[in-house]
Protein backbone atom coordinates (compact mmCIF):
# COMPACT_ATOMS: atom_id res chain seq x y z
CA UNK A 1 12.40 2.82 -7.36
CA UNK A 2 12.69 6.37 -6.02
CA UNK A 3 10.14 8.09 -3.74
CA UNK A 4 8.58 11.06 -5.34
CA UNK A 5 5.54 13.80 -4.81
CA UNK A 6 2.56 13.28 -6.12
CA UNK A 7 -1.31 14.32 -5.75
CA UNK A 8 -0.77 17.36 -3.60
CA UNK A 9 2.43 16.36 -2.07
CA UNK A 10 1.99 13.06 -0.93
CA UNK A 11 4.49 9.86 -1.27
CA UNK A 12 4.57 8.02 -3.88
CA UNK A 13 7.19 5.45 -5.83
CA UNK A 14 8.07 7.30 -9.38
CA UNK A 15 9.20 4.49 -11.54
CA UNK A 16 10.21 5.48 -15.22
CA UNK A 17 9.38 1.54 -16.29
CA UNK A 18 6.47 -0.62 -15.69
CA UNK A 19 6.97 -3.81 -13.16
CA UNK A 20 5.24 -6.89 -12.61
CA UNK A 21 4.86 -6.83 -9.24
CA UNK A 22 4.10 -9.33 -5.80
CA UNK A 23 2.88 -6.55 -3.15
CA UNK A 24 4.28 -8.01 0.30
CA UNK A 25 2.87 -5.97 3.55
CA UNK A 26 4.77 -6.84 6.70
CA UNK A 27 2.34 -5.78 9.56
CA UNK A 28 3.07 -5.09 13.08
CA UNK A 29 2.80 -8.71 14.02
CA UNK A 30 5.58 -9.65 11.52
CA UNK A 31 7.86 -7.54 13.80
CA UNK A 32 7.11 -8.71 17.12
CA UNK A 33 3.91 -6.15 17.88
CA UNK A 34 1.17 -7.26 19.18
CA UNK A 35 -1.34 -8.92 16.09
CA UNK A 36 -3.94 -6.67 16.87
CA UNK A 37 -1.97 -3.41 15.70
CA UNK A 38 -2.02 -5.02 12.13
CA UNK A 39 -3.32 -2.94 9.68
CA UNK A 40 -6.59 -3.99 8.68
CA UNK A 41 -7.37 -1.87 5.91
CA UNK A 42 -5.76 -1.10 3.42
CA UNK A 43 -5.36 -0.42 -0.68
CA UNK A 44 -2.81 -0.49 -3.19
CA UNK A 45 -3.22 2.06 -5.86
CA UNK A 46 -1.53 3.16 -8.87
CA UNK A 47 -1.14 5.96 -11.41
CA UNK A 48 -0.13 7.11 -14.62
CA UNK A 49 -0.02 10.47 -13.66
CA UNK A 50 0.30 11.04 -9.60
CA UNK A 51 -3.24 12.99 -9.39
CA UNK A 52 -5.77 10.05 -10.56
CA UNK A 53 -4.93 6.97 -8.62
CA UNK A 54 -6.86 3.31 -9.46
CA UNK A 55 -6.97 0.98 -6.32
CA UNK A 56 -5.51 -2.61 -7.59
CA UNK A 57 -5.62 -4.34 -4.24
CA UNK A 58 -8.53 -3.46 -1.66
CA UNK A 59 -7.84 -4.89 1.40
CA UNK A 60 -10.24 -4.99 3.86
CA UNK A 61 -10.58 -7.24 7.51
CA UNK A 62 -7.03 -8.42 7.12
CA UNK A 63 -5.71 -10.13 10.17
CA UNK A 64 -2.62 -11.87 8.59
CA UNK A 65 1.17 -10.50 10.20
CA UNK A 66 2.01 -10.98 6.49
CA UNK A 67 0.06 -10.34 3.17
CA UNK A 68 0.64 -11.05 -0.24
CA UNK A 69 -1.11 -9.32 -3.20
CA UNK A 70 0.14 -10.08 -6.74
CA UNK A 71 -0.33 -7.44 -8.87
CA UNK A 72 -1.44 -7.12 -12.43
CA UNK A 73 -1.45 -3.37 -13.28
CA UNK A 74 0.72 -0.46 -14.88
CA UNK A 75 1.57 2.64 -13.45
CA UNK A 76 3.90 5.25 -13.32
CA UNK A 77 3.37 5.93 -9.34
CA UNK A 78 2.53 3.54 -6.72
CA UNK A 79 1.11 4.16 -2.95
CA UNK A 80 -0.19 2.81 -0.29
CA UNK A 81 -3.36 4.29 1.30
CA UNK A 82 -4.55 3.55 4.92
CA UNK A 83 -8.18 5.24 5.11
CA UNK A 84 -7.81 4.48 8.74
CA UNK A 85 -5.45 4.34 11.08
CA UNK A 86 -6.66 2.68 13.98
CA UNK A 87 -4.07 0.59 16.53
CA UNK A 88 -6.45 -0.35 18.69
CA UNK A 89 -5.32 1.77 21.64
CA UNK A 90 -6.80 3.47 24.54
């Protein structure tokens, strides 16, 4: 699915069909970082229009190197939001 710009310029995927998707989030761990750089927080959200986004996976506390989140939603653009970025350092 291409990357496109959406809600004031942001990234988001622009797909011109609708999927059924399994999110998969690799975290730092998952790559050889240190666990405790994982993102914690985190939420999948969706859009029919790239300006009003619906969150269809909240994530919150996770400490898993690797997360799966089935999905059951439609959308034209997809993105994932971070309200925090926090690695834990210094």
């Amino acid at each position: 699915m291409p990357l496109g710009k959406a809600d004031g310029g942001r990234d988001a995927v622009h797909a011109a069909t609708v999927y059924q998707v399994k999110f998969t989030l690799r975290h730092a761990g998952a790559g050889g970082e240190d666990s405790a750089w994982n993102t914690r927080d985190f939420d999948l959200q969706v859009s029919t229009d790239g300006s009003s986004w619906t969150t269809v996976v909240p994530a919150r506390g996770n400490t898993a190197d690797v997360s799966n989140h089935p999905v059951s939603a439609s959308g034209r653009y997809v993105r994932l939001k971070v309200p925090q970025q926090d690695r834990g350092i210094g």
